[in-house]
PDB file of N, CA and C in Angstrom:
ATOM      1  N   UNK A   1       0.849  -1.169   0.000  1.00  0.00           N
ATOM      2  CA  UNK A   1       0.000   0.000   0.000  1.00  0.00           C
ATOM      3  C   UNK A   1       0.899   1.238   0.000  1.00  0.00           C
ATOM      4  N   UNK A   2       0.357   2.135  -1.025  1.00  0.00           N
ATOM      5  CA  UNK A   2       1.681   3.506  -1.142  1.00  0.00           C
ATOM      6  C   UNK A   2       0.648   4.247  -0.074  1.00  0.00           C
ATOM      7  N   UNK A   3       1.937   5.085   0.657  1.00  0.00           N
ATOM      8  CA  UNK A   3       1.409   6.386   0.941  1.00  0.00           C
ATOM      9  C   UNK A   3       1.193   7.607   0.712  1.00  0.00           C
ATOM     10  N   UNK A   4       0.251   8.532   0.822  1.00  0.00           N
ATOM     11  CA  UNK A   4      -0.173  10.017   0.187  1.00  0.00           C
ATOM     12  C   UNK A   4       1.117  10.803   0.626  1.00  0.00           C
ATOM     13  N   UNK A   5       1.220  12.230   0.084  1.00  0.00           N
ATOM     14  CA  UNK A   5       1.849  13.111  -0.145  1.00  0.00           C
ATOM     15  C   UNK A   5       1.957  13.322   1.533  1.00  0.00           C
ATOM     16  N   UNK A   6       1.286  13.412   1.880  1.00  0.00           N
ATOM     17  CA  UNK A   6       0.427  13.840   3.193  1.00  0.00           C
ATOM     18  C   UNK A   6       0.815  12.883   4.666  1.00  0.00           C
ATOM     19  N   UNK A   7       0.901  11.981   4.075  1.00  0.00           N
ATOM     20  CA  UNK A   7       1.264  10.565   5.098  1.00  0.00           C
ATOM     21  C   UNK A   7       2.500  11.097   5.015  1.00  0.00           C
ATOM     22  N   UNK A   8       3.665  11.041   3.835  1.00  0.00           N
ATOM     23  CA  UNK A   8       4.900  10.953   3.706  1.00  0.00           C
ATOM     24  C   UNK A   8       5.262  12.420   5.099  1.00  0.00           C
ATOM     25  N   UNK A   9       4.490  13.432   4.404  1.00  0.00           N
ATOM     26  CA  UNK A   9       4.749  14.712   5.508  1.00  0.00           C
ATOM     27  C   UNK A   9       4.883  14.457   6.645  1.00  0.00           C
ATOM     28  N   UNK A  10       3.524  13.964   6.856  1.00  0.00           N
ATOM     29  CA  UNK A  10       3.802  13.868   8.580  1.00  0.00           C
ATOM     30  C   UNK A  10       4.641  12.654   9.128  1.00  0.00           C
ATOM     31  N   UNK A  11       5.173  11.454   8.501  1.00  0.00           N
ATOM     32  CA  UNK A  11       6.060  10.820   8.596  1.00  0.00           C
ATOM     33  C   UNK A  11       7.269  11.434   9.185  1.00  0.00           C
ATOM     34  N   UNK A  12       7.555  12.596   8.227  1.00  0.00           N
ATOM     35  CA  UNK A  12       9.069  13.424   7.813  1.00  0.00           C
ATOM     36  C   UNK A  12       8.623  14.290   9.215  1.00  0.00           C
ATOM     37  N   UNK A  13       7.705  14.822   9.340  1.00  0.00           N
ATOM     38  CA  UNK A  13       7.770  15.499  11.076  1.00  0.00           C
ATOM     39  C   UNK A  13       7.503  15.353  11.671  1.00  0.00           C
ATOM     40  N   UNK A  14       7.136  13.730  11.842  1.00  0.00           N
ATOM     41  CA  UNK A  14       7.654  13.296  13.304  1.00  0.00           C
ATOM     42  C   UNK A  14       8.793  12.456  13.454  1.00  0.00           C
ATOM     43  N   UNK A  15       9.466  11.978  12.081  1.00  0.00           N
ATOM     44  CA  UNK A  15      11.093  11.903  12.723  1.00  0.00           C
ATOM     45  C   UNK A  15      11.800  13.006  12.916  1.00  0.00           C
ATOM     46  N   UNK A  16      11.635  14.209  12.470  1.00  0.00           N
ATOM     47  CA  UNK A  16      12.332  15.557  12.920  1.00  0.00           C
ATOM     48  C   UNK A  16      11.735  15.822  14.015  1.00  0.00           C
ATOM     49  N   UNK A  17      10.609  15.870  14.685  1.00  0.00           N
ATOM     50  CA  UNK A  17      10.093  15.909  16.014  1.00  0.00           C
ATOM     51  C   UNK A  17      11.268  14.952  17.424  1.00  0.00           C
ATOM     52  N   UNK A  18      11.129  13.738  16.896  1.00  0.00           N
ATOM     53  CA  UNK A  18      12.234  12.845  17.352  1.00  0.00           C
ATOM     54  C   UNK A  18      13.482  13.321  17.397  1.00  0.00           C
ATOM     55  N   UNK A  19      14.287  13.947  16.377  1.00  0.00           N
ATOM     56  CA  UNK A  19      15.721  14.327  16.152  1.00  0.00           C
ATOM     57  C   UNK A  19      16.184  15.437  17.081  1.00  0.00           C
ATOM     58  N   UNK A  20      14.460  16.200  16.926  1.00  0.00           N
ATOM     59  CA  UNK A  20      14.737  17.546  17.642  1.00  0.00           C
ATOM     60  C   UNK A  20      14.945  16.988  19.386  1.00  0.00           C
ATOM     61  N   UNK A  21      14.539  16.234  19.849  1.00  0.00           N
ATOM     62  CA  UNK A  21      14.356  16.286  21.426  1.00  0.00           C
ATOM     63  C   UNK A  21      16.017  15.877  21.820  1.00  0.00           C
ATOM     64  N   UNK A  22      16.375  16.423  22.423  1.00  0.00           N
ATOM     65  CA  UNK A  22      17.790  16.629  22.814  1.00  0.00           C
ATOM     66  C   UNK A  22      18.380  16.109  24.503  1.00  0.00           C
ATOM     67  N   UNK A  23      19.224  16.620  25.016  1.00  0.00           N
ATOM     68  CA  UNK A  23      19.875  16.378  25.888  1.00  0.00           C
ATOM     69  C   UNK A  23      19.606  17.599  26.781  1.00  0.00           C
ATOM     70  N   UNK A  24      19.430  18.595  26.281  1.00  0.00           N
ATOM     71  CA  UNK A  24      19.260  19.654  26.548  1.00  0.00           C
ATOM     72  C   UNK A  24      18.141  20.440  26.538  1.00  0.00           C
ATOM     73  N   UNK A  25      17.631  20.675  27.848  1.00  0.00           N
ATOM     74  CA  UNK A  25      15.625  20.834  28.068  1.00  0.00           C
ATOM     75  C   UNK A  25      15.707  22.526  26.972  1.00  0.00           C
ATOM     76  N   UNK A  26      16.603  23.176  27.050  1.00  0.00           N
ATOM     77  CA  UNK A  26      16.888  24.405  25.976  1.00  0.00           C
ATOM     78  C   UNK A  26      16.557  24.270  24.628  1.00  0.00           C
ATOM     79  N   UNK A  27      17.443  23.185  24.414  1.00  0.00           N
ATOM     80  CA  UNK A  27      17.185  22.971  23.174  1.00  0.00           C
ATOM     81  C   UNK A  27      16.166  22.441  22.445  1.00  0.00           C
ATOM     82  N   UNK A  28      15.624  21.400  23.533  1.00  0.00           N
ATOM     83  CA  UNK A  28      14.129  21.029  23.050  1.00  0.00           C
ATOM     84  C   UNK A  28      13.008  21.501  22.893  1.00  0.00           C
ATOM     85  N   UNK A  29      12.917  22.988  23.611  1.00  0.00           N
ATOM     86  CA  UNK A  29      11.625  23.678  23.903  1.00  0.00           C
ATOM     87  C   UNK A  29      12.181  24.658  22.497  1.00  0.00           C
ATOM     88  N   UNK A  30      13.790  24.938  21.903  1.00  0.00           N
ATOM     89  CA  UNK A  30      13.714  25.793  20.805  1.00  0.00           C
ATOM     90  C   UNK A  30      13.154  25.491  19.695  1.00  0.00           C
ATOM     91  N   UNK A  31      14.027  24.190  19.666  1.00  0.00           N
ATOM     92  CA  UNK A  31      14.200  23.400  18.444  1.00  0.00           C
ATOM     93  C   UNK A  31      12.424  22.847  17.896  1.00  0.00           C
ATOM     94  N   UNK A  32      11.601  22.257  19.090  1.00  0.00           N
ATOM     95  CA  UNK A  32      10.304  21.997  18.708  1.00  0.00           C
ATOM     96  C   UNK A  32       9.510  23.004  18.602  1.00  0.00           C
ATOM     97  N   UNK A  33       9.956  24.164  19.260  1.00  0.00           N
ATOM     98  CA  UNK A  33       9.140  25.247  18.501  1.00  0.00           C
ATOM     99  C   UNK A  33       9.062  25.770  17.182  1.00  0.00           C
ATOM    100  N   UNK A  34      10.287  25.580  17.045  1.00  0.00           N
ATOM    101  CA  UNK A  34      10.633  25.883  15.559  1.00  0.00           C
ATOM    102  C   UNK A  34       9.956  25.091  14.503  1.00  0.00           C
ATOM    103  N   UNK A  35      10.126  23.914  14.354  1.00  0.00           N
ATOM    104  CA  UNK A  35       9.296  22.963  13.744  1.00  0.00           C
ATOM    105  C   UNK A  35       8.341  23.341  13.377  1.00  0.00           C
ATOM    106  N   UNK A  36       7.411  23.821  14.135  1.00  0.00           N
ATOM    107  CA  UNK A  36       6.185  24.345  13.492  1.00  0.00           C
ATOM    108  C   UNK A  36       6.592  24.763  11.811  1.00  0.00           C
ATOM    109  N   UNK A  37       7.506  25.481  11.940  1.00  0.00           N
ATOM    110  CA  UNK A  37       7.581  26.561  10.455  1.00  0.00           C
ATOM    111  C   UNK A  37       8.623  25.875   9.234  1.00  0.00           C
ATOM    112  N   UNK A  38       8.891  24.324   9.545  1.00  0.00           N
ATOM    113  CA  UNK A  38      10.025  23.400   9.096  1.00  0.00           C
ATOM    114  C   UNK A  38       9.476  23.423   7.993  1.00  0.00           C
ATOM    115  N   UNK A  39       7.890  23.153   7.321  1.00  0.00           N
ATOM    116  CA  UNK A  39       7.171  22.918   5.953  1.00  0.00           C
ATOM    117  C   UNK A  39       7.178  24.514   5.243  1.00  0.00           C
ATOM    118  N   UNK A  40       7.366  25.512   5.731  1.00  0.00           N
ATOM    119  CA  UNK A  40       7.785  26.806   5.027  1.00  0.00           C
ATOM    120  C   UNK A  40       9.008  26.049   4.472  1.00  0.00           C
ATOM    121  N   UNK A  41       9.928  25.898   4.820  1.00  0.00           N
ATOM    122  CA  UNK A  41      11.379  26.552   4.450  1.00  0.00           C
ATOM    123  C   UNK A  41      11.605  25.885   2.926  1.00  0.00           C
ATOM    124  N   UNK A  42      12.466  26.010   2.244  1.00  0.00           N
ATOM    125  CA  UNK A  42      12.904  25.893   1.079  1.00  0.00           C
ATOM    126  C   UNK A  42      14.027  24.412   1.338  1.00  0.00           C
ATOM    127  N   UNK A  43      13.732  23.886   0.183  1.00  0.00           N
ATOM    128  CA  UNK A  43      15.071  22.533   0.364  1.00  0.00           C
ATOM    129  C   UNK A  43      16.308  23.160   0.637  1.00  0.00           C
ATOM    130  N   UNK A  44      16.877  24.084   0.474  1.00  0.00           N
ATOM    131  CA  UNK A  44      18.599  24.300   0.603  1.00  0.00           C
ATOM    132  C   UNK A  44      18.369  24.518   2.578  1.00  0.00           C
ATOM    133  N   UNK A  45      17.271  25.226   2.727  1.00  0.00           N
ATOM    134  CA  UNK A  45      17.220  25.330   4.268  1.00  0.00           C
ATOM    135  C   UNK A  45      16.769  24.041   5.113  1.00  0.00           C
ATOM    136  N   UNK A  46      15.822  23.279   4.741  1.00  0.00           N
ATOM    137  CA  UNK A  46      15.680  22.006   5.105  1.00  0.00           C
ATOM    138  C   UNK A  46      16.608  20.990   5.127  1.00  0.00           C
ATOM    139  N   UNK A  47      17.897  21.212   4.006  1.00  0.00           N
ATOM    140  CA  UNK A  47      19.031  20.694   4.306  1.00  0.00           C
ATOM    141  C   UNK A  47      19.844  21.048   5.422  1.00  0.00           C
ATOM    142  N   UNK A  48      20.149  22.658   5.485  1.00  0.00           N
ATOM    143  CA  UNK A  48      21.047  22.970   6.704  1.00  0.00           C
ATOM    144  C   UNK A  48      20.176  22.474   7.901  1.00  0.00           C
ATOM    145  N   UNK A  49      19.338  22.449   8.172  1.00  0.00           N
ATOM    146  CA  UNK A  49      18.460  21.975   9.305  1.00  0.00           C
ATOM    147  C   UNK A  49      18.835  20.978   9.591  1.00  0.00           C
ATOM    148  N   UNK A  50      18.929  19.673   8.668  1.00  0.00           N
ATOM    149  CA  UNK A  50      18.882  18.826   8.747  1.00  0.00           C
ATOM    150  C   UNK A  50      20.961  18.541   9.452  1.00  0.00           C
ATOM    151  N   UNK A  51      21.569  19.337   8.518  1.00  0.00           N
ATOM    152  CA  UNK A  51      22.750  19.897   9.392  1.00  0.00           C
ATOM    153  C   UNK A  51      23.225  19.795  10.501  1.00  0.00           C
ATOM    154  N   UNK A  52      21.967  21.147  10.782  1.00  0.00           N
ATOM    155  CA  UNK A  52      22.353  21.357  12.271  1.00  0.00           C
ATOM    156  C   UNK A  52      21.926  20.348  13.478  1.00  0.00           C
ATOM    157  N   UNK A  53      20.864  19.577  12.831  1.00  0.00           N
ATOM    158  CA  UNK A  53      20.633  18.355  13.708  1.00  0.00           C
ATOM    159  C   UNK A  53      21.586  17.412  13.939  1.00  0.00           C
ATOM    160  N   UNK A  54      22.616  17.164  12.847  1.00  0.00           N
ATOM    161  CA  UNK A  54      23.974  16.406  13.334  1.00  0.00           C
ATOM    162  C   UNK A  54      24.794  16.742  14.574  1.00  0.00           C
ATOM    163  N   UNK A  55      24.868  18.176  14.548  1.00  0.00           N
ATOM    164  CA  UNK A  55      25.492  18.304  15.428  1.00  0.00           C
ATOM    165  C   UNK A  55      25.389  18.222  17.410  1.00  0.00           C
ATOM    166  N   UNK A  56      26.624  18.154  17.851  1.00  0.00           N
ATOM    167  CA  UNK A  56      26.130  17.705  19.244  1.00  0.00           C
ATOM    168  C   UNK A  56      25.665  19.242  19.947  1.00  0.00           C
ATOM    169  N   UNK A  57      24.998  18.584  20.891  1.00  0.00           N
ATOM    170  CA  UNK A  57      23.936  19.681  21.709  1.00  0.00           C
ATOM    171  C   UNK A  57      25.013  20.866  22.303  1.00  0.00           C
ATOM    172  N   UNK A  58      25.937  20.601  22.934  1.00  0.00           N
ATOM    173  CA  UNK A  58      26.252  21.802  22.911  1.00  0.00           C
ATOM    174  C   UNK A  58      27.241  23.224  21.721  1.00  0.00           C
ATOM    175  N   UNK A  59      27.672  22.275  20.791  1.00  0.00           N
ATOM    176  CA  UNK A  59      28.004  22.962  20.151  1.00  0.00           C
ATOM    177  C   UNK A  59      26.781  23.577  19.042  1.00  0.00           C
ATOM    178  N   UNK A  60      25.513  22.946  19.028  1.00  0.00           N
ATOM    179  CA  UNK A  60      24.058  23.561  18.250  1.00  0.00           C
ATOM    180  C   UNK A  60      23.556  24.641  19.084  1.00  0.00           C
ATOM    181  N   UNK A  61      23.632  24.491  20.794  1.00  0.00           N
ATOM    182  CA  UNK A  61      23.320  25.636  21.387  1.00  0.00           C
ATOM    183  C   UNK A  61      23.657  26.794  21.391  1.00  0.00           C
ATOM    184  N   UNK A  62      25.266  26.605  21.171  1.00  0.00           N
ATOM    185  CA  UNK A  62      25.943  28.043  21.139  1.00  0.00           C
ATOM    186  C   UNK A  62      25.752  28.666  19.757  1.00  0.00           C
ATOM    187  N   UNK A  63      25.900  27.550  18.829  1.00  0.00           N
ATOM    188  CA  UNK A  63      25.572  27.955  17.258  1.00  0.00           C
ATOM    189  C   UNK A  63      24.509  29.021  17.595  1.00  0.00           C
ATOM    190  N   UNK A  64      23.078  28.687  17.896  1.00  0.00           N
ATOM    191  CA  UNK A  64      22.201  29.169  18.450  1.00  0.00           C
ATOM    192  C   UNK A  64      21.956  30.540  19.272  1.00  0.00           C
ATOM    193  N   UNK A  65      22.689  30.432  19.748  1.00  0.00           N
ATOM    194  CA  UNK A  65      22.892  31.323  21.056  1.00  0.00           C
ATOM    195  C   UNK A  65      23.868  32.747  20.606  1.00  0.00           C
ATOM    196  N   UNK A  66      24.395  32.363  19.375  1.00  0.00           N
ATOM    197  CA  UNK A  66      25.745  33.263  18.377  1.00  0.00           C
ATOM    198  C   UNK A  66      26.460  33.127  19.254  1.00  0.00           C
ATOM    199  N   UNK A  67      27.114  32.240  20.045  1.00  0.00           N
ATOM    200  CA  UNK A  67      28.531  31.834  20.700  1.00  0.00           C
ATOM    201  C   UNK A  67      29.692  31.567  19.464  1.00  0.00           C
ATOM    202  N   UNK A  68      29.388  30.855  18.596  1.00  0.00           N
ATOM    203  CA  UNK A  68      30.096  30.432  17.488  1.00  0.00           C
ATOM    204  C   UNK A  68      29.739  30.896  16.286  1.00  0.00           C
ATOM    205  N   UNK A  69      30.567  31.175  15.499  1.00  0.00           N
ATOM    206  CA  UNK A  69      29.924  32.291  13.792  1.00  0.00           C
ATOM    207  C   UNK A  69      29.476  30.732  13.354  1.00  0.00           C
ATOM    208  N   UNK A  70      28.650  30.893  11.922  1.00  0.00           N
ATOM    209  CA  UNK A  70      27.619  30.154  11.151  1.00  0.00           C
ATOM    210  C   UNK A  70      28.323  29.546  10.637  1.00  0.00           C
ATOM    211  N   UNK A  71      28.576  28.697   9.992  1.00  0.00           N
ATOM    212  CA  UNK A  71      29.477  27.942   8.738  1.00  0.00           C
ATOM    213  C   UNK A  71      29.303  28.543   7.336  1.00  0.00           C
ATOM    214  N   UNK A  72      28.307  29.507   7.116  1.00  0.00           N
ATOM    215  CA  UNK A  72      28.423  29.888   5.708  1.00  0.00           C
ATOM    216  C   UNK A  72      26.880  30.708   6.157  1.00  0.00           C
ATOM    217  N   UNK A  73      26.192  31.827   5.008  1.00  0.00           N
ATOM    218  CA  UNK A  73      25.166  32.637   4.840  1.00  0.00           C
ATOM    219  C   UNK A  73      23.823  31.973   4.741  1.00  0.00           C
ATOM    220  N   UNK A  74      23.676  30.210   4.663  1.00  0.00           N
ATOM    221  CA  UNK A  74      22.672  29.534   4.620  1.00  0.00           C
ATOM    222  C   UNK A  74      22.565  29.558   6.230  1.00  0.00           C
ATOM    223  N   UNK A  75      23.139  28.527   6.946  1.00  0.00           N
ATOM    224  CA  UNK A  75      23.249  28.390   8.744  1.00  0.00           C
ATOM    225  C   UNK A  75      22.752  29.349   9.134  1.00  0.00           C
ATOM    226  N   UNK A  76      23.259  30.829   8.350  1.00  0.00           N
ATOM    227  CA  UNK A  76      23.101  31.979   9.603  1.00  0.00           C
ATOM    228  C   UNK A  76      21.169  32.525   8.936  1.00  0.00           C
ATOM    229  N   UNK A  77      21.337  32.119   8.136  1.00  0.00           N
ATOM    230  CA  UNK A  77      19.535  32.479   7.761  1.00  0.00           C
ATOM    231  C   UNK A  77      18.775  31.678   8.362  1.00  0.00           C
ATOM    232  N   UNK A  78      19.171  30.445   9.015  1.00  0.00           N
ATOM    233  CA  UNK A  78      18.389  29.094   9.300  1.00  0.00           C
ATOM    234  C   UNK A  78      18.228  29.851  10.959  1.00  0.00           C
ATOM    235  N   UNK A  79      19.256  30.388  11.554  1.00  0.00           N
ATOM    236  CA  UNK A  79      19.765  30.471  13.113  1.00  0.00           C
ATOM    237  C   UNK A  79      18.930  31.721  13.321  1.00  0.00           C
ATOM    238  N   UNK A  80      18.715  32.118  12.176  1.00  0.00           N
ATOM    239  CA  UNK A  80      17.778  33.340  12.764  1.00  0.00           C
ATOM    240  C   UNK A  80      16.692  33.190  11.957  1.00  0.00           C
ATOM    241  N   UNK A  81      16.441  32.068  11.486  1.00  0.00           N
ATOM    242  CA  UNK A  81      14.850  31.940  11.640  1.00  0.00           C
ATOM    243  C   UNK A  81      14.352  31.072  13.075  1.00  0.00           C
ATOM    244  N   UNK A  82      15.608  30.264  13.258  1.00  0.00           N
ATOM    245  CA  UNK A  82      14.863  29.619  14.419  1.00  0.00           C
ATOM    246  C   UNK A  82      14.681  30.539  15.627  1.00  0.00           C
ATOM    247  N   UNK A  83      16.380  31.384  15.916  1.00  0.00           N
ATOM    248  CA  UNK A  83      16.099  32.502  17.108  1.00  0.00           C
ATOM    249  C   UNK A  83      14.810  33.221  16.605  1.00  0.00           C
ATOM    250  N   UNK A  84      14.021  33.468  15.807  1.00  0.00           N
ATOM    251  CA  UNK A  84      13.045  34.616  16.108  1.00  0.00           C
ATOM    252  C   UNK A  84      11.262  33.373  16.056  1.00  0.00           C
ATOM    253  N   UNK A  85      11.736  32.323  15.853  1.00  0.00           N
ATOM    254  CA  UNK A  85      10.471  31.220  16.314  1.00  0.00           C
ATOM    255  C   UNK A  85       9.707  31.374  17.896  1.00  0.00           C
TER     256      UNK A  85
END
């Protein structure tokens, strides 16, 4: 049995729902807020997202937090869409 466009979606956010919950009660209350606005973004940003989810919790926090500069002009558009979520 295939699944709809629709199934596949919400599939895709609730393993990013999953990815998002962290180590860090900070990061989980950012990161799932953000989500909400994950089906806006454009594939090149859904990639860095997907990015920044590799990385470990505290070095995503500070990313976050502008402790550490962006890796390039995509990251830093992603970091301040999530800071203003």
């Amino acid at each position: 049995m295939s699944r709809t466009v629709k199934e596949e979606d919400q599939l895709l956010l609730e393993r990013l729902r999953w990815r998002c919950r962290r180590g860090l009660l900070e990061l989980d209350l950012v990161l799932l807020k953000f989500i909400e606005q994950y089906a806006a973004l454009d594939m090149a940003l859904r990639d860095e997202f997907d990015r920044l989810l590799d990385m470990p919790d505290t070095l995503l926090w500070d990313a976050i937090c502008g402790r550490i500069p962006p890796l390039n002009q995509s990251q830093q558009a992603l970091l301040d869409k999530i800071n203003k979520a």
